[in-house]
PDB file of N, CA and C in Angstrom:
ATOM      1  N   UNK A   1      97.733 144.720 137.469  1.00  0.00           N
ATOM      2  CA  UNK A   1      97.168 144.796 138.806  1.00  0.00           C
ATOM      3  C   UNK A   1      95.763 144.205 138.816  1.00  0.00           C
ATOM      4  N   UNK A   2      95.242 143.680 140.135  1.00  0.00           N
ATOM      5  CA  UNK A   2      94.171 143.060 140.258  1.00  0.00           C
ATOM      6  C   UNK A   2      93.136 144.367 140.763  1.00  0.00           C
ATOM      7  N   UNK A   3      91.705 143.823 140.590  1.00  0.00           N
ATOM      8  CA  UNK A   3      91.023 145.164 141.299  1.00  0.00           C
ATOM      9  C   UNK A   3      91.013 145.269 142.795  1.00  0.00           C
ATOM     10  N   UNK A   4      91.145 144.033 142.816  1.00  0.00           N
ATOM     11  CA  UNK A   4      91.486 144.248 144.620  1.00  0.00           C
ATOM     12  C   UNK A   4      92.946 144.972 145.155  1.00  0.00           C
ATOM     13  N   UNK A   5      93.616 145.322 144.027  1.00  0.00           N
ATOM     14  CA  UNK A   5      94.999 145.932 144.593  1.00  0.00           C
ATOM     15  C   UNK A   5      94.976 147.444 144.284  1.00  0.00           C
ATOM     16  N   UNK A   6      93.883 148.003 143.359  1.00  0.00           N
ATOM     17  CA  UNK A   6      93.140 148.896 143.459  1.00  0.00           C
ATOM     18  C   UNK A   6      92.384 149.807 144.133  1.00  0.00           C
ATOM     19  N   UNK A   7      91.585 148.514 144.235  1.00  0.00           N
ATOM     20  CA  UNK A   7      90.475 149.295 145.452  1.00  0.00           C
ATOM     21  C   UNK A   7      90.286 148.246 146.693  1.00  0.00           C
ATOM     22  N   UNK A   8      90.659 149.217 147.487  1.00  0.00           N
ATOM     23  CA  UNK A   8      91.186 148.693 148.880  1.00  0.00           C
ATOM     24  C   UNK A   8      90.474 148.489 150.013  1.00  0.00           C
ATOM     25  N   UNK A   9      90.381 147.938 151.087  1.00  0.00           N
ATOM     26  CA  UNK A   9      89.679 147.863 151.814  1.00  0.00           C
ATOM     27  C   UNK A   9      90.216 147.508 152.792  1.00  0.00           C
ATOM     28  N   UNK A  10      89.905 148.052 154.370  1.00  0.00           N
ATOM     29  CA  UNK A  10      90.593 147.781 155.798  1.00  0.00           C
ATOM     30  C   UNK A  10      90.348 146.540 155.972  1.00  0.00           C
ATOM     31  N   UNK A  11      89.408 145.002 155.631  1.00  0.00           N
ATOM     32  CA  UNK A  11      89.032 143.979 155.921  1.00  0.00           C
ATOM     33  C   UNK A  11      89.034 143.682 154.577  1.00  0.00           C
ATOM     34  N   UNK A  12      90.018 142.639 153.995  1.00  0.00           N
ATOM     35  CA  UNK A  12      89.267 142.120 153.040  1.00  0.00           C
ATOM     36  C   UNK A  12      89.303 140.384 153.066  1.00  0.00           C
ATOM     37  N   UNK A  13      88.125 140.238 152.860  1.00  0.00           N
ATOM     38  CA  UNK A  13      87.998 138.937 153.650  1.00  0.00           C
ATOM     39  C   UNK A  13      87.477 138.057 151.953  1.00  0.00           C
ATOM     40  N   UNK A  14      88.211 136.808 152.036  1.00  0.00           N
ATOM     41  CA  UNK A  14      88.512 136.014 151.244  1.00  0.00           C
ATOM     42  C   UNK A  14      87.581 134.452 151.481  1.00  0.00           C
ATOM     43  N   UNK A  15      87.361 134.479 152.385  1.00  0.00           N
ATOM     44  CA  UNK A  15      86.345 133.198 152.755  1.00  0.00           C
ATOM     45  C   UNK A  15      85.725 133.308 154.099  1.00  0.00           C
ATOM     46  N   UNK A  16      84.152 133.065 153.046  1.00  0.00           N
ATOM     47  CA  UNK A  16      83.254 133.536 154.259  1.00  0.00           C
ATOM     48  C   UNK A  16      83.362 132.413 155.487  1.00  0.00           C
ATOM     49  N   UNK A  17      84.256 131.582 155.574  1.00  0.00           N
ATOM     50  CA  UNK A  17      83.958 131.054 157.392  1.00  0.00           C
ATOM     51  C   UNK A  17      84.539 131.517 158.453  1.00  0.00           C
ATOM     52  N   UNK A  18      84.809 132.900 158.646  1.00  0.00           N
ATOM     53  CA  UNK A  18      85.544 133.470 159.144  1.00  0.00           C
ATOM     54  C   UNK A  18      84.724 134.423 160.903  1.00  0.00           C
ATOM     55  N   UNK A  19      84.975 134.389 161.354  1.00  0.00           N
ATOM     56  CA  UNK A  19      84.423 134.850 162.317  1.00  0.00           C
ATOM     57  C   UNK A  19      85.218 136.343 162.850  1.00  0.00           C
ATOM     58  N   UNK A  20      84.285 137.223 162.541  1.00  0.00           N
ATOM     59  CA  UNK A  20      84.647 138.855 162.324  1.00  0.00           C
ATOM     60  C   UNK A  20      83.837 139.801 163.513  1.00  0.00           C
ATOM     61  N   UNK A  21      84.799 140.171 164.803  1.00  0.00           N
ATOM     62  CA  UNK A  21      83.432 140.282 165.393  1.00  0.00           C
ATOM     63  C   UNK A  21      84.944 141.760 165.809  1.00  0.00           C
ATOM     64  N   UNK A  22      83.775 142.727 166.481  1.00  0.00           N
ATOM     65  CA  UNK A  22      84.118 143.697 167.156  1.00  0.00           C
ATOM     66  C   UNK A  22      85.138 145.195 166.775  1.00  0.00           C
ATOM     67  N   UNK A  23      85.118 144.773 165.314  1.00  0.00           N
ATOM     68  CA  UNK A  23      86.410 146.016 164.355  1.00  0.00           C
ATOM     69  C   UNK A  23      85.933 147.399 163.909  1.00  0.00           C
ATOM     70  N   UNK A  24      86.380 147.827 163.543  1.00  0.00           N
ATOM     71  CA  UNK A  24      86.108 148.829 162.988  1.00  0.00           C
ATOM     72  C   UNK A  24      87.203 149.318 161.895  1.00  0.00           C
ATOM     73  N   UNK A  25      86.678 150.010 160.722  1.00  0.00           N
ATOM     74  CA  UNK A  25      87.390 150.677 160.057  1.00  0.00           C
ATOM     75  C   UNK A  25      86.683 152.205 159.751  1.00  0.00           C
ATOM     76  N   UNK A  26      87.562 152.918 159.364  1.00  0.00           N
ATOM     77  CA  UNK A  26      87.148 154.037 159.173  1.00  0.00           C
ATOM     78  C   UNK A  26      88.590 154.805 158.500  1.00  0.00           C
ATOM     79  N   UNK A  27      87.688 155.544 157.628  1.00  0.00           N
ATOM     80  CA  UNK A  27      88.741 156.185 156.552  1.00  0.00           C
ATOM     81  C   UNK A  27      89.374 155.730 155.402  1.00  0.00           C
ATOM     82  N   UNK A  28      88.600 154.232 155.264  1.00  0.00           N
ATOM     83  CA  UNK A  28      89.506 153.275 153.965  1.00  0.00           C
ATOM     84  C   UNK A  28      89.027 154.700 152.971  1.00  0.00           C
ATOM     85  N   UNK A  29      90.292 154.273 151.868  1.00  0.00           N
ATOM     86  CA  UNK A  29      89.822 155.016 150.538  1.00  0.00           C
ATOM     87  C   UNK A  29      88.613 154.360 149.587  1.00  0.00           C
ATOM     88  N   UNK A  30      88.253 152.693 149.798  1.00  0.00           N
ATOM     89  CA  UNK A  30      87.405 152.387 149.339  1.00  0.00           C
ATOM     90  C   UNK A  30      86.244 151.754 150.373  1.00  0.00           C
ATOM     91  N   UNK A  31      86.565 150.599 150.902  1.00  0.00           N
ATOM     92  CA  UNK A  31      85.562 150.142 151.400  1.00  0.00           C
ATOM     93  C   UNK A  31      86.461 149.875 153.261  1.00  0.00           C
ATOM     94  N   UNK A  32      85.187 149.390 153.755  1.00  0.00           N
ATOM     95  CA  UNK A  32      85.742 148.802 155.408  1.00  0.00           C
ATOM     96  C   UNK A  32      85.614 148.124 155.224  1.00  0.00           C
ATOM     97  N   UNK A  33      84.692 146.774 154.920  1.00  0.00           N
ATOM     98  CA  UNK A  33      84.636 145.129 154.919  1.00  0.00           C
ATOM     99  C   UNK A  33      84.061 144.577 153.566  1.00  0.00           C
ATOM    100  N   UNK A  34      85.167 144.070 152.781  1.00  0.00           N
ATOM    101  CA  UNK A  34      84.975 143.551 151.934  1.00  0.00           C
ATOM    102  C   UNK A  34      84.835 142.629 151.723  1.00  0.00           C
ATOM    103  N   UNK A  35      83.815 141.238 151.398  1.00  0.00           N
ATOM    104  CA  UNK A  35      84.096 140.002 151.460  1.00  0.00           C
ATOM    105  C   UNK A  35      83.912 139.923 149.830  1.00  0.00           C
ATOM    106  N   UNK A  36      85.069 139.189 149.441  1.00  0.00           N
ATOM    107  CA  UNK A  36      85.447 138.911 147.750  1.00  0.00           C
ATOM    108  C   UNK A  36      85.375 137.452 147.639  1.00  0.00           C
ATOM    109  N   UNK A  37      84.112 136.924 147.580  1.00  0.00           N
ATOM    110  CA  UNK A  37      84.096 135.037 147.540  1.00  0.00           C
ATOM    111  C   UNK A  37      84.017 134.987 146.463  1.00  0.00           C
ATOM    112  N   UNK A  38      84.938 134.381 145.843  1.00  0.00           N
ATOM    113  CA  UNK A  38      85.224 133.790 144.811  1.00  0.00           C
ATOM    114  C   UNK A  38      84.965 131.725 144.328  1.00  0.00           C
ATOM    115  N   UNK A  39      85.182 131.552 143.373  1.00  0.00           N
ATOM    116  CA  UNK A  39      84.805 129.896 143.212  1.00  0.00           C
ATOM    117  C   UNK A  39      86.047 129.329 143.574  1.00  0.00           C
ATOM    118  N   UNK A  40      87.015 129.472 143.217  1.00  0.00           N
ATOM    119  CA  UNK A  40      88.405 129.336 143.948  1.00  0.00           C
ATOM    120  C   UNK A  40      89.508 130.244 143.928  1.00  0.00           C
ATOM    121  N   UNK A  41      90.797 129.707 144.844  1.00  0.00           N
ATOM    122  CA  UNK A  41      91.236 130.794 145.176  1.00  0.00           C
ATOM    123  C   UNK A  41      92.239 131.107 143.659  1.00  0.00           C
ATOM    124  N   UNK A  42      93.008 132.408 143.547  1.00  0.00           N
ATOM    125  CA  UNK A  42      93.274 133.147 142.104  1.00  0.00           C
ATOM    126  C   UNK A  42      94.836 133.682 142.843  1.00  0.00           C
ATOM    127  N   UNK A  43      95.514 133.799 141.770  1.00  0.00           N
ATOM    128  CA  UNK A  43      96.794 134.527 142.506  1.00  0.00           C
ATOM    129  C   UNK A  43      97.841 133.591 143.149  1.00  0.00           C
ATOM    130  N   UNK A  44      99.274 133.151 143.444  1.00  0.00           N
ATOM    131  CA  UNK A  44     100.014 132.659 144.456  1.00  0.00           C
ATOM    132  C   UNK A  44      99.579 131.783 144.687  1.00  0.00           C
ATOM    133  N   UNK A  45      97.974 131.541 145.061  1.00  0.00           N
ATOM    134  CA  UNK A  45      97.436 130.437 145.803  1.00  0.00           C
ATOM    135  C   UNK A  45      96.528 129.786 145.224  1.00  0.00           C
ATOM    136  N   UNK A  46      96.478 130.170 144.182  1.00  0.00           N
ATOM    137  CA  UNK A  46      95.832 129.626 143.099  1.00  0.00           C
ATOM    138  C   UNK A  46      95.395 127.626 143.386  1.00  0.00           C
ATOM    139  N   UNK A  47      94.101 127.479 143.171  1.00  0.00           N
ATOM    140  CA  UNK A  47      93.733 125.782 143.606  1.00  0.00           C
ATOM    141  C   UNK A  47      92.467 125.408 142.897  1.00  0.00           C
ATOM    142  N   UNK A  48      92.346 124.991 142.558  1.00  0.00           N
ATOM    143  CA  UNK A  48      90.895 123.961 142.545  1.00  0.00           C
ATOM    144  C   UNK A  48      90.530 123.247 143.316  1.00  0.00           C
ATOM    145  N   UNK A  49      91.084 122.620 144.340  1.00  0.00           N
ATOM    146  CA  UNK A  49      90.890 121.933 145.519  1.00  0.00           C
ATOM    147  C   UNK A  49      89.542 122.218 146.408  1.00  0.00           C
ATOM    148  N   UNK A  50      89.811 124.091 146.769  1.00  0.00           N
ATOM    149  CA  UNK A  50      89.507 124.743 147.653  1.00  0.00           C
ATOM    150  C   UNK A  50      88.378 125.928 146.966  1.00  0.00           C
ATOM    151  N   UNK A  51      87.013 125.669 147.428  1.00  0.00           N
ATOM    152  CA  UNK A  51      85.757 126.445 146.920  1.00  0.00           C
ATOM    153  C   UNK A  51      85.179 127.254 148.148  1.00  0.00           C
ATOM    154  N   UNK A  52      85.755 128.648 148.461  1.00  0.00           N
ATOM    155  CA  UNK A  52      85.381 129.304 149.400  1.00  0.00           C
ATOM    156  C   UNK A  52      83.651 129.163 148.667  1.00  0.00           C
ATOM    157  N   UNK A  53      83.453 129.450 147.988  1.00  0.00           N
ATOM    158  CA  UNK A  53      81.797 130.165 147.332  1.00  0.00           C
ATOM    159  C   UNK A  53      80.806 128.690 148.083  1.00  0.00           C
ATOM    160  N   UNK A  54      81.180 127.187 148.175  1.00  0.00           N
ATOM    161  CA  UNK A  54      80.663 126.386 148.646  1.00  0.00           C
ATOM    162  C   UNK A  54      80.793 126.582 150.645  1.00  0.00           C
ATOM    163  N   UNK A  55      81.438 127.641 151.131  1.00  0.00           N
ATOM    164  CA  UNK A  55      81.102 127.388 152.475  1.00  0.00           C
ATOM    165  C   UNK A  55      80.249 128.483 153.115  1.00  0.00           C
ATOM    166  N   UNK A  56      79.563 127.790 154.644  1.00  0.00           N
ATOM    167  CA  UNK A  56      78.755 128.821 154.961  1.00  0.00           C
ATOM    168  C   UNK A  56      79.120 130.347 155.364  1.00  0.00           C
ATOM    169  N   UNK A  57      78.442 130.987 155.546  1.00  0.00           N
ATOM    170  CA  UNK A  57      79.119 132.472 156.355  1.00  0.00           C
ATOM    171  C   UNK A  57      79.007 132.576 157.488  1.00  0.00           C
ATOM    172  N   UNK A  58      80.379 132.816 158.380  1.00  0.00           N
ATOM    173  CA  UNK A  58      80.723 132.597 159.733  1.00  0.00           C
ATOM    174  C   UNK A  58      79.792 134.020 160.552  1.00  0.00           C
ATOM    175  N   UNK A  59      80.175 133.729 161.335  1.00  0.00           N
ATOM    176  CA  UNK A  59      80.076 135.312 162.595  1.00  0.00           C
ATOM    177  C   UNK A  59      80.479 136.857 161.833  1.00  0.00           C
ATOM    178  N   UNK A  60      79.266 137.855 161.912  1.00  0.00           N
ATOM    179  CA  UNK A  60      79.561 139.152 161.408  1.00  0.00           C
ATOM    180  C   UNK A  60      78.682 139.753 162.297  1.00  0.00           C
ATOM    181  N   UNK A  61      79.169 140.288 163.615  1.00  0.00           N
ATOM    182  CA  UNK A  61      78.747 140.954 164.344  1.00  0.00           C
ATOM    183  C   UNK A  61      79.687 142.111 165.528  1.00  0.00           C
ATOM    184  N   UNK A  62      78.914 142.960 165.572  1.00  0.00           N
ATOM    185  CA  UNK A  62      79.806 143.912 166.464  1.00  0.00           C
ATOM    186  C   UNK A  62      80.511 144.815 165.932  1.00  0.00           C
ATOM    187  N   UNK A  63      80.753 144.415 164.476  1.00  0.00           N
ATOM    188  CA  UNK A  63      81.728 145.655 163.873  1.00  0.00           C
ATOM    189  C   UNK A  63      81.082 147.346 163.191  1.00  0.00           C
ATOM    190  N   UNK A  64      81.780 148.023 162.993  1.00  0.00           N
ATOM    191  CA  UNK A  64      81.864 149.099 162.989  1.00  0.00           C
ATOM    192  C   UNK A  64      82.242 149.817 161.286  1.00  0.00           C
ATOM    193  N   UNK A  65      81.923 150.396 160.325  1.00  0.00           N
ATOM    194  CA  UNK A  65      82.499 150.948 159.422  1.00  0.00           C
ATOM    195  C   UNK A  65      82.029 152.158 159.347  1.00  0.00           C
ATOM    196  N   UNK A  66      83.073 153.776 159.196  1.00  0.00           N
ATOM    197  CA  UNK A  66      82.608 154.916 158.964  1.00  0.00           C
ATOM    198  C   UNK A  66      83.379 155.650 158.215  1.00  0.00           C
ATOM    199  N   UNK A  67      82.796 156.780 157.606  1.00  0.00           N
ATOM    200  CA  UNK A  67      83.747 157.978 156.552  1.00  0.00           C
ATOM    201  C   UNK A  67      85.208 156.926 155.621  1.00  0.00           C
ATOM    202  N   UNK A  68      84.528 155.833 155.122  1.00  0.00           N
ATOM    203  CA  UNK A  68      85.086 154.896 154.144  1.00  0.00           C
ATOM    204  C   UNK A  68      84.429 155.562 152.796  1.00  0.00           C
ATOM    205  N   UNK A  69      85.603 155.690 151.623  1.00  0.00           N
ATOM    206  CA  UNK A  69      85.009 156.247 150.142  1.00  0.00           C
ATOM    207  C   UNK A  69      83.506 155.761 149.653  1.00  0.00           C
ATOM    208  N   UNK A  70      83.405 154.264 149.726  1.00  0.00           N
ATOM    209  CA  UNK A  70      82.574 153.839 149.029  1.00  0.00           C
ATOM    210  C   UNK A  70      81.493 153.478 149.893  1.00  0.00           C
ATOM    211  N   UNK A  71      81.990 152.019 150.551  1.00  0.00           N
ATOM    212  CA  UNK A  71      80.813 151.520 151.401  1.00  0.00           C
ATOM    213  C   UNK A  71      81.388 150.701 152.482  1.00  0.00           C
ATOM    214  N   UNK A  72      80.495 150.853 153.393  1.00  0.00           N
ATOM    215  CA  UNK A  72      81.092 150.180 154.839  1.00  0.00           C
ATOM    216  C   UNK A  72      81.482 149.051 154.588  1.00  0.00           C
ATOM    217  N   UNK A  73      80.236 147.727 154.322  1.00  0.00           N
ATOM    218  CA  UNK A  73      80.570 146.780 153.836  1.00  0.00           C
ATOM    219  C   UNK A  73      79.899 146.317 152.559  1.00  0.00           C
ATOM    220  N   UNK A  74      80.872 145.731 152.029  1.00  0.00           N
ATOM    221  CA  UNK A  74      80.592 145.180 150.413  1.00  0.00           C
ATOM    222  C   UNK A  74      81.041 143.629 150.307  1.00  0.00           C
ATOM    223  N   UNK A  75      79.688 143.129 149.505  1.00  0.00           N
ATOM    224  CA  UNK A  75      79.495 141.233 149.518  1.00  0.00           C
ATOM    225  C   UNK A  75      79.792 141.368 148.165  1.00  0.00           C
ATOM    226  N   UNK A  76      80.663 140.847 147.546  1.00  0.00           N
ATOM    227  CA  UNK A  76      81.337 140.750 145.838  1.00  0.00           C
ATOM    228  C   UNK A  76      81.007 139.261 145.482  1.00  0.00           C
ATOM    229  N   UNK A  77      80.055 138.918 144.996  1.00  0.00           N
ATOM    230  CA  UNK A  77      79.859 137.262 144.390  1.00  0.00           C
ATOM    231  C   UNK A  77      79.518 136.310 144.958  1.00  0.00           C
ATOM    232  N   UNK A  78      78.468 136.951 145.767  1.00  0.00           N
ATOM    233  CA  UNK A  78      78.062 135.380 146.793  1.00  0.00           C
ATOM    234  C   UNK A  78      77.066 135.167 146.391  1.00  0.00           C
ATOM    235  N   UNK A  79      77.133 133.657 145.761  1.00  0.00           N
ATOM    236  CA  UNK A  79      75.948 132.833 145.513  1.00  0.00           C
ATOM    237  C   UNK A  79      74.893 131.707 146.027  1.00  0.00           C
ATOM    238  N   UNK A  80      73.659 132.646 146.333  1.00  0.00           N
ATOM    239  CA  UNK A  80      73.326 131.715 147.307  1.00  0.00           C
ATOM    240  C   UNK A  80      73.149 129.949 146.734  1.00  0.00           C
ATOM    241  N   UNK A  81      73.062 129.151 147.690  1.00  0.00           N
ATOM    242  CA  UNK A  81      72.950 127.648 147.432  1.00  0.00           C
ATOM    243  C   UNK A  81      71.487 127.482 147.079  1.00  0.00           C
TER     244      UNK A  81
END
């Protein structure tokens, strides 16, 4: 198992150009918004092609996280440019 199949999260967001507006989670066992940027993608979809960690970060506004185990939201490996 991967740790992301572990520890779970109501949002888990895989590339930051994503535009995330108005959600809420509440009650994950681990987190509400997880963004897991990685250098490329791992798993099924496995590429070198494709470098989420090289794009910018979209829209993160309006949302909501509460009574989640760990933390509302959690940034896993983002490197700034």
């Amino acid at each position: 198992m991967l740790l992301t199949d572990i520890t779970v999260a109501t949002y888990w967001i895989t590339n930051p150009d994503n535009i995330v507006i108005d959600n809420r989670s509440g009650g994950s066992e681990w987190y509400g918004f997880w963004y897991e940027i990685k250098e490329h993608p791992d798993g099924p979809s496995a590429t070198s092609d494709i470098c989420p960690m090289g794009l910018k970060l979209g829209e993160f506004r309006g949302n909501s996280a509460h009574s989640n185990g760990r933390f509302g939201l959690r940034i896993f490996e983002m490197v700034p440019r």
